[in-house]
PDB file of N, CA and C in Angstrom:
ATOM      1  N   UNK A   1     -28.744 -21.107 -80.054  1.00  0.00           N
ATOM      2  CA  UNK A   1     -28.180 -21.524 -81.314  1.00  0.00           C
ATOM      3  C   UNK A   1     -26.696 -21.840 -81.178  1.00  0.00           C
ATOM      4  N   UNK A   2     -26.113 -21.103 -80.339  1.00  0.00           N
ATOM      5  CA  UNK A   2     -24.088 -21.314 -80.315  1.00  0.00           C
ATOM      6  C   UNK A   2     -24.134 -23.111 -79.587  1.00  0.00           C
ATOM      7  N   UNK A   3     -25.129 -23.145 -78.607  1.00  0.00           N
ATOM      8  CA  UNK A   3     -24.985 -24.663 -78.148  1.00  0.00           C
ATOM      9  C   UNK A   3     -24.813 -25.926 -78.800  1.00  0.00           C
ATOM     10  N   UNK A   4     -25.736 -25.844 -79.976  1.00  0.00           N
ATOM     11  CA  UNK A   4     -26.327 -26.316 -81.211  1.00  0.00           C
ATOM     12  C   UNK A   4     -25.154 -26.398 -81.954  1.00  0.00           C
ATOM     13  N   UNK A   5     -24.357 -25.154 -82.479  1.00  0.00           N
ATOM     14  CA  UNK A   5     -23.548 -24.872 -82.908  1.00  0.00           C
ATOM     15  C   UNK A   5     -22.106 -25.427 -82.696  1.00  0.00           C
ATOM     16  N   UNK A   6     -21.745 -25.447 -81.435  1.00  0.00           N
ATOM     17  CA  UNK A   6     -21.038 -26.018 -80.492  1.00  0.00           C
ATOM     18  C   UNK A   6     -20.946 -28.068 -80.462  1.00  0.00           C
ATOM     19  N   UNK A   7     -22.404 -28.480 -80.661  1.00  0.00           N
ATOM     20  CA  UNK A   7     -22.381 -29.458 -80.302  1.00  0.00           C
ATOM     21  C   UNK A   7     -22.287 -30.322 -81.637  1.00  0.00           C
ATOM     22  N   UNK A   8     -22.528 -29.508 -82.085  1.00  0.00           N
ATOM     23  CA  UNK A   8     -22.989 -30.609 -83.814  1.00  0.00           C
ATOM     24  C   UNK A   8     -21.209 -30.484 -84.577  1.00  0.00           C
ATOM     25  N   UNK A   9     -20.297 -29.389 -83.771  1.00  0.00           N
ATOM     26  CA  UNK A   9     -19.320 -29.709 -84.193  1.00  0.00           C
ATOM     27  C   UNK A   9     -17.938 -30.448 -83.510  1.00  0.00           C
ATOM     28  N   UNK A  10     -18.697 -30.768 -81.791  1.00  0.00           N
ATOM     29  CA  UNK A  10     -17.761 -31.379 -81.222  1.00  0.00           C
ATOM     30  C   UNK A  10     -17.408 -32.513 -81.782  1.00  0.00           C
ATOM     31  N   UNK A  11     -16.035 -32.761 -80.814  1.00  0.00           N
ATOM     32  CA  UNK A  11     -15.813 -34.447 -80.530  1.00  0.00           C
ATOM     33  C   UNK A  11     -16.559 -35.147 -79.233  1.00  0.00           C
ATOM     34  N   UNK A  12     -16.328 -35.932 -79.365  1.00  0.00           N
ATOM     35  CA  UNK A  12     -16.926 -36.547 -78.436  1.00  0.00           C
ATOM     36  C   UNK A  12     -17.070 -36.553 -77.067  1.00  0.00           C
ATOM     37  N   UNK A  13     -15.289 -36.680 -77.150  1.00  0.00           N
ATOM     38  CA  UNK A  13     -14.756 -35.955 -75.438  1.00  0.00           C
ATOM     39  C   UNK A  13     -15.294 -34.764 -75.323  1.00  0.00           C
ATOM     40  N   UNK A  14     -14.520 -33.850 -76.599  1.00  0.00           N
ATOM     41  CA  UNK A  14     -15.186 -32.456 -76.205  1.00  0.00           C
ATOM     42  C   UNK A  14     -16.851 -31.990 -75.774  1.00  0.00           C
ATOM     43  N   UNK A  15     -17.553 -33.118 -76.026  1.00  0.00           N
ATOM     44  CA  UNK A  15     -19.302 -33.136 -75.530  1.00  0.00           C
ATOM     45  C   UNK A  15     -18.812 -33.874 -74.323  1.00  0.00           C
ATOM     46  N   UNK A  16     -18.576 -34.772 -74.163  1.00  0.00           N
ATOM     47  CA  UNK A  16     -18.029 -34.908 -72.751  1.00  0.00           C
ATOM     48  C   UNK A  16     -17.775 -33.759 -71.459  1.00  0.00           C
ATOM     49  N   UNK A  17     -16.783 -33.532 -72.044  1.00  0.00           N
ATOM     50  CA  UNK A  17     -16.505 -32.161 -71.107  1.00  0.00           C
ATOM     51  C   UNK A  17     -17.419 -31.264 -71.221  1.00  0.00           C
ATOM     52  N   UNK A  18     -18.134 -31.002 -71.991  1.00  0.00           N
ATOM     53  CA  UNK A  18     -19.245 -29.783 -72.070  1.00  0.00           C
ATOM     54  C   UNK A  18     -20.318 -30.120 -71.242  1.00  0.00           C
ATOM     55  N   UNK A  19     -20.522 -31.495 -71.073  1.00  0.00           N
ATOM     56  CA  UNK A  19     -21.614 -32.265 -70.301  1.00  0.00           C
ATOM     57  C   UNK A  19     -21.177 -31.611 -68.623  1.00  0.00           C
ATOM     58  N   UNK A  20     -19.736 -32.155 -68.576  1.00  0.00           N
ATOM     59  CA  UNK A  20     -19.602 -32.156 -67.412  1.00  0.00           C
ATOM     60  C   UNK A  20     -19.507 -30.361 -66.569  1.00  0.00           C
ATOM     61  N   UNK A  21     -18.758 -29.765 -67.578  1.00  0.00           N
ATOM     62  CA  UNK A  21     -19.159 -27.924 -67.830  1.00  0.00           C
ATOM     63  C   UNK A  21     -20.212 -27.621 -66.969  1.00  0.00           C
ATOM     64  N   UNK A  22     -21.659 -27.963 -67.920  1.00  0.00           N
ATOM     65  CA  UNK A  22     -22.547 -27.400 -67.810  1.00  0.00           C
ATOM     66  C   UNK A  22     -22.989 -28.175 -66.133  1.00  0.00           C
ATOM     67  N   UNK A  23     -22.675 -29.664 -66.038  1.00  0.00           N
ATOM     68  CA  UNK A  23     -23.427 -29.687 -64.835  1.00  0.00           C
ATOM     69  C   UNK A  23     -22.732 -29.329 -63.563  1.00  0.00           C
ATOM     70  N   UNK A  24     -21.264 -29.001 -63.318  1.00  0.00           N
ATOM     71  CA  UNK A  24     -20.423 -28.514 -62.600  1.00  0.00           C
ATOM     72  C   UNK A  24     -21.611 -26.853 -62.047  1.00  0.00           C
ATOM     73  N   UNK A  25     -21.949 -25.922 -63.322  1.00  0.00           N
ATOM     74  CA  UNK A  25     -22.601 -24.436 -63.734  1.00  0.00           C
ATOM     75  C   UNK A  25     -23.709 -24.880 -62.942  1.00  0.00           C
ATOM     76  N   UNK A  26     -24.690 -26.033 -63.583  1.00  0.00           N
ATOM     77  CA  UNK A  26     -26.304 -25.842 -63.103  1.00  0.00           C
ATOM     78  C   UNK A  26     -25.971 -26.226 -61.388  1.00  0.00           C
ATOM     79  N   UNK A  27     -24.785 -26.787 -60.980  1.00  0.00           N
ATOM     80  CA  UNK A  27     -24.989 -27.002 -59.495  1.00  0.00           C
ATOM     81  C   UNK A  27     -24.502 -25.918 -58.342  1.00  0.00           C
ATOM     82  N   UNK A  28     -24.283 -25.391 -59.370  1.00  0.00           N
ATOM     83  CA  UNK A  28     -23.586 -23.557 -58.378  1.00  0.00           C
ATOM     84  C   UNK A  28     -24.773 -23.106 -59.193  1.00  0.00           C
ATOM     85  N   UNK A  29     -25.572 -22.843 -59.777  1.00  0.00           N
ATOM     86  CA  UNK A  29     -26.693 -21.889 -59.696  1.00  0.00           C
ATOM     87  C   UNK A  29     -27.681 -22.432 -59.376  1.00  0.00           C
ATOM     88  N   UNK A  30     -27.863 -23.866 -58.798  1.00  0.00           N
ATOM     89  CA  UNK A  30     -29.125 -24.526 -57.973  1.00  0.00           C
ATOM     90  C   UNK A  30     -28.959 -24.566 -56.952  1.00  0.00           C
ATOM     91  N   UNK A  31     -27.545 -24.538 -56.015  1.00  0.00           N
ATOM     92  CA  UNK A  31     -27.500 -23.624 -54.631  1.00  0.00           C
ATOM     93  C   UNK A  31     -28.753 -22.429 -54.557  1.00  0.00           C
ATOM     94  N   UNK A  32     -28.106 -21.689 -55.649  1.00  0.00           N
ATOM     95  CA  UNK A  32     -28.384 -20.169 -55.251  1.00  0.00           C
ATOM     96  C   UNK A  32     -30.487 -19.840 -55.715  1.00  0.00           C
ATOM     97  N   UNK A  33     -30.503 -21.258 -56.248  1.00  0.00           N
ATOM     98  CA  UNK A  33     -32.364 -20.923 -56.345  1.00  0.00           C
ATOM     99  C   UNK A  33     -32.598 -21.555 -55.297  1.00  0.00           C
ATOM    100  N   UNK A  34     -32.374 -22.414 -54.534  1.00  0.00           N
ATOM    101  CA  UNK A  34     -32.556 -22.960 -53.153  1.00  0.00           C
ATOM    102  C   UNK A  34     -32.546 -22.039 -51.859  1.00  0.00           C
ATOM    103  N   UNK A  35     -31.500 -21.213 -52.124  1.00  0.00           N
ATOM    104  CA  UNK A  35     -31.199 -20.612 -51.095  1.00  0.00           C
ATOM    105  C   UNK A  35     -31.820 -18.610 -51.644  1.00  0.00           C
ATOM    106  N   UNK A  36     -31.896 -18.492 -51.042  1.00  0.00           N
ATOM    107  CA  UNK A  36     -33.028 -16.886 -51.101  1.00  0.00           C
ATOM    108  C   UNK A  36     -31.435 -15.801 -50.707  1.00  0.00           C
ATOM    109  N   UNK A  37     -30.857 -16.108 -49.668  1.00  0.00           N
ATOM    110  CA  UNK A  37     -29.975 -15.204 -49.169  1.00  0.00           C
ATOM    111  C   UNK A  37     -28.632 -15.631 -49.924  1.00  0.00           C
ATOM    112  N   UNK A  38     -28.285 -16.407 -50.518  1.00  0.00           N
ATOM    113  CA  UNK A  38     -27.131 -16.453 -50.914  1.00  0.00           C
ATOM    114  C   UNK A  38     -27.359 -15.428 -52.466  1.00  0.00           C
ATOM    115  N   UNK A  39     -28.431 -15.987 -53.046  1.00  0.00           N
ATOM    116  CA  UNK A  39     -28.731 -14.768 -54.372  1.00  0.00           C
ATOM    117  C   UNK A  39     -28.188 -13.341 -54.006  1.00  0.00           C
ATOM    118  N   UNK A  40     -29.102 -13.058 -52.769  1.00  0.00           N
ATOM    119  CA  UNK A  40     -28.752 -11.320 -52.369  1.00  0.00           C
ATOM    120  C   UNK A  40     -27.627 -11.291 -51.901  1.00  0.00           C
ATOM    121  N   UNK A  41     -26.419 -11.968 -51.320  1.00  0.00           N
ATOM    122  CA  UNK A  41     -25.262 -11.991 -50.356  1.00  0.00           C
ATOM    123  C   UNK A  41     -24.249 -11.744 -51.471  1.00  0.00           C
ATOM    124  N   UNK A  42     -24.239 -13.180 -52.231  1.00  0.00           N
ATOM    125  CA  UNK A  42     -23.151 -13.515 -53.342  1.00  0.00           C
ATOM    126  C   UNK A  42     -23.441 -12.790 -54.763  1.00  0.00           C
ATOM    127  N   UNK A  43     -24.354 -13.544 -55.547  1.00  0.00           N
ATOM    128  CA  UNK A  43     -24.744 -13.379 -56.822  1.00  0.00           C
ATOM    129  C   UNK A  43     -25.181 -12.553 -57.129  1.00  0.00           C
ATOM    130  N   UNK A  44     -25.935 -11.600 -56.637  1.00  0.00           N
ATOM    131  CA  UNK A  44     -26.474 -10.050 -57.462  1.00  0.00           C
ATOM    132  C   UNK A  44     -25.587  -9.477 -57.280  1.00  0.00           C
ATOM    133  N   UNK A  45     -23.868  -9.604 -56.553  1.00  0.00           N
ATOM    134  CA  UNK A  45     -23.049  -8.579 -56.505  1.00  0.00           C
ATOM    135  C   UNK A  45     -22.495  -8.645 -57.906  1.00  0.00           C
ATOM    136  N   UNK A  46     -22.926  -9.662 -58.744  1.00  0.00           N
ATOM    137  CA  UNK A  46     -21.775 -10.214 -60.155  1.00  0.00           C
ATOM    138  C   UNK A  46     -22.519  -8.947 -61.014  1.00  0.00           C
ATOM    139  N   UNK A  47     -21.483  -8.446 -62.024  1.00  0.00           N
ATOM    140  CA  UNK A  47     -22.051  -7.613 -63.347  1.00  0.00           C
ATOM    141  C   UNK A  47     -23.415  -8.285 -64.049  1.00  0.00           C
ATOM    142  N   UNK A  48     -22.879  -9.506 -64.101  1.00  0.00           N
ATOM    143  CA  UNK A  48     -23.791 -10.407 -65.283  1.00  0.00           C
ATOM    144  C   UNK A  48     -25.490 -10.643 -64.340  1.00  0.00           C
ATOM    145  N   UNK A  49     -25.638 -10.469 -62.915  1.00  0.00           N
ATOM    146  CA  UNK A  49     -26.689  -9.849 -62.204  1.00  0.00           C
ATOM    147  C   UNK A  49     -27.613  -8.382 -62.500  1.00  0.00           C
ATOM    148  N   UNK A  50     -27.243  -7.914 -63.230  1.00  0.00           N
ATOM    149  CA  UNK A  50     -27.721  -6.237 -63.147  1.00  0.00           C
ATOM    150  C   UNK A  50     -28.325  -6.880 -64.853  1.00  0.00           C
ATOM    151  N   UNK A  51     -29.602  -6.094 -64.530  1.00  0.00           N
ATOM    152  CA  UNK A  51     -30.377  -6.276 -65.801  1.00  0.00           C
ATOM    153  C   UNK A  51     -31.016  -5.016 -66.282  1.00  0.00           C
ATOM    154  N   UNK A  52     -30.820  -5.040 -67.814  1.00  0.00           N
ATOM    155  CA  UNK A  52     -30.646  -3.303 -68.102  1.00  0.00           C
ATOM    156  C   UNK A  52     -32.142  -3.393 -68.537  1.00  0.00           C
ATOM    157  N   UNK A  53     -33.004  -2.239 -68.019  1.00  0.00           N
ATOM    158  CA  UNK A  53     -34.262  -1.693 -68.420  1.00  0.00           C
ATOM    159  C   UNK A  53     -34.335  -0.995 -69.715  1.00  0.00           C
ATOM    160  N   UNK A  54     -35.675  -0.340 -69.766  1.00  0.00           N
ATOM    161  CA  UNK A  54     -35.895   0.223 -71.318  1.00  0.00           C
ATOM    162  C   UNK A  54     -35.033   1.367 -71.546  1.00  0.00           C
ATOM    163  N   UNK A  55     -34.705   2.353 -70.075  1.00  0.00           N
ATOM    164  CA  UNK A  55     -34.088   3.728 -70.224  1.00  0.00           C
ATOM    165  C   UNK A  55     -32.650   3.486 -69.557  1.00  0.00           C
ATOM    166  N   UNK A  56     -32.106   1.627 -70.108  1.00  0.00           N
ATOM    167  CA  UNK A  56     -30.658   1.919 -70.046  1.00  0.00           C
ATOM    168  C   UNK A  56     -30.358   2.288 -68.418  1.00  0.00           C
ATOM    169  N   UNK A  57     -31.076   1.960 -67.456  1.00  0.00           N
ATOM    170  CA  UNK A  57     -31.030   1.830 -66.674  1.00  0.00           C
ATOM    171  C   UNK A  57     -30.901   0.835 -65.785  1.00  0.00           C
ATOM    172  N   UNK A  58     -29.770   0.411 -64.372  1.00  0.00           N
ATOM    173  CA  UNK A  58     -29.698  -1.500 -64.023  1.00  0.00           C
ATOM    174  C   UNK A  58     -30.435  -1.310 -62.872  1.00  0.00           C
ATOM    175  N   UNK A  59     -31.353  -2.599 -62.764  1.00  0.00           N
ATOM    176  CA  UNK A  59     -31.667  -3.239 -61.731  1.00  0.00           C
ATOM    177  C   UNK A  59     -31.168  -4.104 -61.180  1.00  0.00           C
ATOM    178  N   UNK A  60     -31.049  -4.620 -60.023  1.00  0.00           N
ATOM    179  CA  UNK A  60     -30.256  -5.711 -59.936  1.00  0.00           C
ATOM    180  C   UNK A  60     -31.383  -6.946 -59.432  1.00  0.00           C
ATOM    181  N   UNK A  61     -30.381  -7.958 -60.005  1.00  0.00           N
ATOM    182  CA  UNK A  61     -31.665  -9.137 -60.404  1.00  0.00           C
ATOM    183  C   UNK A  61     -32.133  -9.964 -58.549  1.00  0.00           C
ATOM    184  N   UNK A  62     -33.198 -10.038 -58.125  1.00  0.00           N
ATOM    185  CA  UNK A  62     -33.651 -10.572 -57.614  1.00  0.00           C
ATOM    186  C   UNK A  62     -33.726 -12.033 -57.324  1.00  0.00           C
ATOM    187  N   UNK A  63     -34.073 -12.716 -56.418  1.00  0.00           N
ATOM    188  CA  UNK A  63     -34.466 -14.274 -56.360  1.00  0.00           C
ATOM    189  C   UNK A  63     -35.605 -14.436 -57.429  1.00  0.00           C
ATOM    190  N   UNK A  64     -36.914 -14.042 -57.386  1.00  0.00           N
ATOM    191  CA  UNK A  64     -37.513 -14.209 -58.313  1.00  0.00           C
ATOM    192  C   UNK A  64     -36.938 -14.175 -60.163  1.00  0.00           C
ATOM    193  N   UNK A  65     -36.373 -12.954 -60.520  1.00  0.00           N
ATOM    194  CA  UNK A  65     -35.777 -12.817 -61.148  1.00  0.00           C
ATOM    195  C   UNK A  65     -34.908 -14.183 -61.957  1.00  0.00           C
ATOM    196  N   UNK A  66     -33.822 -14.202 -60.719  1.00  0.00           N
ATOM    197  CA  UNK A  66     -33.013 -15.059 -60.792  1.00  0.00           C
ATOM    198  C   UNK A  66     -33.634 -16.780 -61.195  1.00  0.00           C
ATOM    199  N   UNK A  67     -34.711 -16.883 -60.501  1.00  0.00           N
ATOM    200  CA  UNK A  67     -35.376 -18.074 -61.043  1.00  0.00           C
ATOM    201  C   UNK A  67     -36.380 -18.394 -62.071  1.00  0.00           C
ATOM    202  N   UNK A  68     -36.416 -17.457 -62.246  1.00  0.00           N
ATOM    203  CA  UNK A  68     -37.365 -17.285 -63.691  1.00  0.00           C
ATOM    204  C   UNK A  68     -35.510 -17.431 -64.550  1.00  0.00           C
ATOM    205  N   UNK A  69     -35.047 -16.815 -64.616  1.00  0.00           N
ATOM    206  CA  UNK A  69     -33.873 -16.964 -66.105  1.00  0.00           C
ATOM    207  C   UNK A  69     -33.268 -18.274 -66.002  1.00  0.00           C
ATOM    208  N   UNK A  70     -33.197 -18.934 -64.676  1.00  0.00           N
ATOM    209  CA  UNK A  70     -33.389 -20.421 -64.353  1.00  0.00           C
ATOM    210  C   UNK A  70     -33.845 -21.400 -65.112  1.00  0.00           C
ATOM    211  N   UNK A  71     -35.504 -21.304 -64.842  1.00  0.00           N
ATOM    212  CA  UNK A  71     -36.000 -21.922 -65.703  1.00  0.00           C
ATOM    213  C   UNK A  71     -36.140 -21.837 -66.631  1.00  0.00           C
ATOM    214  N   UNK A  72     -35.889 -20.243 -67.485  1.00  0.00           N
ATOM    215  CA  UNK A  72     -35.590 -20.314 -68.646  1.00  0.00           C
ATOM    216  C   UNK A  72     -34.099 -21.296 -69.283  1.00  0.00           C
ATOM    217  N   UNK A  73     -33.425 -20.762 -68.679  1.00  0.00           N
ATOM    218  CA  UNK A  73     -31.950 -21.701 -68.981  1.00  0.00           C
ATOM    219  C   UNK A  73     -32.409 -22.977 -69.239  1.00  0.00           C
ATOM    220  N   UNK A  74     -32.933 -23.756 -68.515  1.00  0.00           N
ATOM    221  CA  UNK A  74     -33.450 -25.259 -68.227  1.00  0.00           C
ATOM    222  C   UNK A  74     -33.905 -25.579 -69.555  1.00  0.00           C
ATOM    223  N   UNK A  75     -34.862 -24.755 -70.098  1.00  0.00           N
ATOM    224  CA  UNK A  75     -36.348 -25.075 -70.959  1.00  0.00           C
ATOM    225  C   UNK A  75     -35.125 -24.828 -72.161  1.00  0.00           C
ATOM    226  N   UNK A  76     -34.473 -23.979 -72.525  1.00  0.00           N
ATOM    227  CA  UNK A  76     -33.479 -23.444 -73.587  1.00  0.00           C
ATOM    228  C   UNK A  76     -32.881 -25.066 -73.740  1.00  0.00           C
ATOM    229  N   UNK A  77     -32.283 -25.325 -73.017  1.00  0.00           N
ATOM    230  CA  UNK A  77     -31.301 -26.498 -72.951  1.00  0.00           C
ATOM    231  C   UNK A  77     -31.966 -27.911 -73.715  1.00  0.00           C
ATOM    232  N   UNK A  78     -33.103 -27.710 -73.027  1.00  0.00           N
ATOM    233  CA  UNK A  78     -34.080 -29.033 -73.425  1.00  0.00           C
ATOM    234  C   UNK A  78     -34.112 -29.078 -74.838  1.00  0.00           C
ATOM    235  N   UNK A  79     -34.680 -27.709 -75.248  1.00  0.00           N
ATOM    236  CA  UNK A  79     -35.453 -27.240 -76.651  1.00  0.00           C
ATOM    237  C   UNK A  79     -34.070 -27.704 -77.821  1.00  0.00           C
ATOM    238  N   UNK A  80     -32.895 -27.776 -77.036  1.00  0.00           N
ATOM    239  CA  UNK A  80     -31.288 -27.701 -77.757  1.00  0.00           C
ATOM    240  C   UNK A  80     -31.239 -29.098 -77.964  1.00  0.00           C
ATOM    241  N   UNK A  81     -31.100 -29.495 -76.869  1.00  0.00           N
ATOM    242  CA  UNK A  81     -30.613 -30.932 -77.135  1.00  0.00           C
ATOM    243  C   UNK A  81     -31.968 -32.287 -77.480  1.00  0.00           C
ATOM    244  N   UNK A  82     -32.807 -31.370 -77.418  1.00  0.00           N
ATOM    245  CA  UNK A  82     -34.380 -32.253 -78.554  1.00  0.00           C
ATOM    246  C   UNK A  82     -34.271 -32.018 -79.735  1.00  0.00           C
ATOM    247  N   UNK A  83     -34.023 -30.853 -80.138  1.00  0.00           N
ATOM    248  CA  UNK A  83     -33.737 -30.582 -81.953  1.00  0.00           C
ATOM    249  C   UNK A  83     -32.539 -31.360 -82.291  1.00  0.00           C
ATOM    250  N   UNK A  84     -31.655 -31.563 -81.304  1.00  0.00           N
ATOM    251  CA  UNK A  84     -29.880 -32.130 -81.763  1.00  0.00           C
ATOM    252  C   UNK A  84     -30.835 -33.855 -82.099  1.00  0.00           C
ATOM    253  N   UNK A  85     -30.891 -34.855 -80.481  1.00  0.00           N
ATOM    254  CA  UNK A  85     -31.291 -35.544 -81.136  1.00  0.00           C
ATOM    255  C   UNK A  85     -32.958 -36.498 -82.079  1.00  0.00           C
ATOM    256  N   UNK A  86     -33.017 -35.195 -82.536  1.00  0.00           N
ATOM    257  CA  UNK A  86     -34.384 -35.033 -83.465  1.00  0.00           C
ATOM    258  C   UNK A  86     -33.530 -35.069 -85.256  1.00  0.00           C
ATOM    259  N   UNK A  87     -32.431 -34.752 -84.870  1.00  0.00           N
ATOM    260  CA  UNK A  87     -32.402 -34.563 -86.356  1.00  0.00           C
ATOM    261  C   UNK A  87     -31.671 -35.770 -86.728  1.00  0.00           C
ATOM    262  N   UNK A  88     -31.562 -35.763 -88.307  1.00  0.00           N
ATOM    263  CA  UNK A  88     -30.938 -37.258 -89.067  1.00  0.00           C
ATOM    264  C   UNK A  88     -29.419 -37.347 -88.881  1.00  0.00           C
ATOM    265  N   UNK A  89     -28.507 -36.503 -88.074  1.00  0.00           N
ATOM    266  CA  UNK A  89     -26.674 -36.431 -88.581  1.00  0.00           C
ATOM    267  C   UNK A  89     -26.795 -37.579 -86.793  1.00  0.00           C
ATOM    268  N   UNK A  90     -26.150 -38.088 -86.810  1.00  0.00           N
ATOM    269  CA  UNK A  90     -26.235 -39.687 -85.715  1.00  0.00           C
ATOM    270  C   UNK A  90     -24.431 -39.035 -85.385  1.00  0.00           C
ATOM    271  N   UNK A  91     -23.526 -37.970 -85.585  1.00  0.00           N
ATOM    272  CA  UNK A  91     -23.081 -37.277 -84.697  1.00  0.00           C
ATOM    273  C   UNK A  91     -23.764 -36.509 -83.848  1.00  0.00           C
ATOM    274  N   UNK A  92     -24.282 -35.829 -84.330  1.00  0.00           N
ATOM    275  CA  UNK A  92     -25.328 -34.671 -83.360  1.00  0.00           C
ATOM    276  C   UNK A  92     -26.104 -35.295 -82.075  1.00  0.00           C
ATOM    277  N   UNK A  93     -26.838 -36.754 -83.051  1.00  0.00           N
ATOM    278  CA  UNK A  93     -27.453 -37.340 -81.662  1.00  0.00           C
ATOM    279  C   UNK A  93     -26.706 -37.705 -81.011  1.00  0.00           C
ATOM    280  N   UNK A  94     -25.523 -38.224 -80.922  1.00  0.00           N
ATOM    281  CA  UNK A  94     -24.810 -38.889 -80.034  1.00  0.00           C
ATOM    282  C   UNK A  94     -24.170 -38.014 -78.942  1.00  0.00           C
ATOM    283  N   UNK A  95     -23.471 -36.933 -79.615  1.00  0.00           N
ATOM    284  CA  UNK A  95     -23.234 -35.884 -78.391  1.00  0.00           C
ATOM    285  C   UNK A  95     -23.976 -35.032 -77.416  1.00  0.00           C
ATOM    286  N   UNK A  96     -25.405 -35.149 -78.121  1.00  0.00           N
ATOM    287  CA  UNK A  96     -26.573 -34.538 -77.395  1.00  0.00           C
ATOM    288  C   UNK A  96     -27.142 -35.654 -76.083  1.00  0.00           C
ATOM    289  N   UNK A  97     -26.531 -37.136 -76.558  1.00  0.00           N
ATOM    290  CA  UNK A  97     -26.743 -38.004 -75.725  1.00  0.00           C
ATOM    291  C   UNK A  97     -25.565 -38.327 -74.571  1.00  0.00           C
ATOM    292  N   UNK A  98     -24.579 -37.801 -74.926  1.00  0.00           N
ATOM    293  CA  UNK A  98     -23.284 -37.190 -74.217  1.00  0.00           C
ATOM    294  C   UNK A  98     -23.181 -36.583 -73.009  1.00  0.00           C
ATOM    295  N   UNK A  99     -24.117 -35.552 -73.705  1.00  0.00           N
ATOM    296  CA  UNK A  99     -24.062 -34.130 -73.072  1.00  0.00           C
ATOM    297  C   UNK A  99     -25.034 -34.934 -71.729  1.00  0.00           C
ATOM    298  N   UNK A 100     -26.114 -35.345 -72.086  1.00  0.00           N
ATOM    299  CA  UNK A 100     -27.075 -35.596 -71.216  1.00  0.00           C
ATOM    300  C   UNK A 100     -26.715 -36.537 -70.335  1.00  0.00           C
ATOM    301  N   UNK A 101     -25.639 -37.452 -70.531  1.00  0.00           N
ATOM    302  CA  UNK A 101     -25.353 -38.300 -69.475  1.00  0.00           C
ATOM    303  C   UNK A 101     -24.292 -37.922 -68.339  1.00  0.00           C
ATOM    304  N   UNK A 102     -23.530 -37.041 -68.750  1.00  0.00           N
ATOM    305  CA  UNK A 102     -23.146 -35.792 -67.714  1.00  0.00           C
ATOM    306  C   UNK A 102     -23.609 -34.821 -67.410  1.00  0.00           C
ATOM    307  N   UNK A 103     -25.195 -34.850 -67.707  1.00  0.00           N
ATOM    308  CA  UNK A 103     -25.889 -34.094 -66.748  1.00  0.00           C
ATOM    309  C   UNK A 103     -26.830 -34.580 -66.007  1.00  0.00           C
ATOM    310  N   UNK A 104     -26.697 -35.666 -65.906  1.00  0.00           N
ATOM    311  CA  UNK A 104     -27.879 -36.689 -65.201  1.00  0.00           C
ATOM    312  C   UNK A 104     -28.219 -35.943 -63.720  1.00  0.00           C
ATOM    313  N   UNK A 105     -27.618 -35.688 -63.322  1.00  0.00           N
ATOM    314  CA  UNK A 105     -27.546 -35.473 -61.764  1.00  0.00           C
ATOM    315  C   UNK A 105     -28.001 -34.398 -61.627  1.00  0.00           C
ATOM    316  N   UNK A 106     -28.604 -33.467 -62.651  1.00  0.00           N
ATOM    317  CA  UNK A 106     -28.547 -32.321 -62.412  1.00  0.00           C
ATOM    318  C   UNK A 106     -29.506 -32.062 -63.452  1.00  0.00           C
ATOM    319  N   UNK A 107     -30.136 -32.241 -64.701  1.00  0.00           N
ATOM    320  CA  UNK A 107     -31.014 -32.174 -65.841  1.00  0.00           C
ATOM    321  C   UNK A 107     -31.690 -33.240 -66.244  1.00  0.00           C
ATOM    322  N   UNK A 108     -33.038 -33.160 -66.471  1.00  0.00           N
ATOM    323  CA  UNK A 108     -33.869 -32.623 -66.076  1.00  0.00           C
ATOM    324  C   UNK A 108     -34.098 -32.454 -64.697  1.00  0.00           C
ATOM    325  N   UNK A 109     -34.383 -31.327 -64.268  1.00  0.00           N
ATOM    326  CA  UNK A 109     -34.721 -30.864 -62.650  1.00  0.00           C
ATOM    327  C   UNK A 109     -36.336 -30.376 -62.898  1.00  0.00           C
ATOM    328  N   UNK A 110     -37.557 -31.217 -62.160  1.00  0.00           N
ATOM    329  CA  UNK A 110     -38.576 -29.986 -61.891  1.00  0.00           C
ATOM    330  C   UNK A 110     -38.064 -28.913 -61.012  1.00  0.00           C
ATOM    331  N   UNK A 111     -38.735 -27.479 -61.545  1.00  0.00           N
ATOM    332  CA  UNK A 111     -38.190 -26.385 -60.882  1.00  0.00           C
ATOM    333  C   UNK A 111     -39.817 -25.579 -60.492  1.00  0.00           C
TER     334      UNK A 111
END
């Protein structure tokens, strides 16, 4: 919802840059689903890696893990910028069409 939120009140540039944001993000975390050992080396050392269980207890996130919230991220993104340009405000579509052309290189990915 903050994406949504975010986008329906940018400018233009500012979807611009968010385009370019996000695909700068999806290409440092599509290293790390490619690669099996960089997950365990680099990325499960980060806080935002440790995933809290029912008894408040951390695990730390796995390759599997890690690519499952992946493709969740992916599918989230889609679901965002289909409702943006799905709806009638022709700002919304346009930055959702923004967003997507600075992420060409990088969104949609089969995963």
């Amino acid at each position: 919802e903050n994406f949504n939120q975010i986008l329906s009140s940018s400018t233009h540039s500012e979807s611009r840059r968010l385009g370019r944001f996000l695909q700068d993000f999806m290409l440092i975390l599509e290293k790390y689903r490619e690669n099996k050992d960089k997950v365990f080396d680099e990325f499960s050392k980060l806080e935002a890696c440790k995933i809290t269980l029912h008894n408040n207890q951390h695990k730390i996130m796995n390759h599997e893990d890690f690519c499952t919230e992946f493709r969740s991220m992916h599918r989230s993104l889609t679901i965002f910028l289909v409702y943006l340009m799905q709806s009638n405000n022709l700002l919304w579509q346009k930055n959702a069409i923004l967003v997507l052309n600075e992420l060409q290189l990088v969104f949609p990915r089969v995963l």
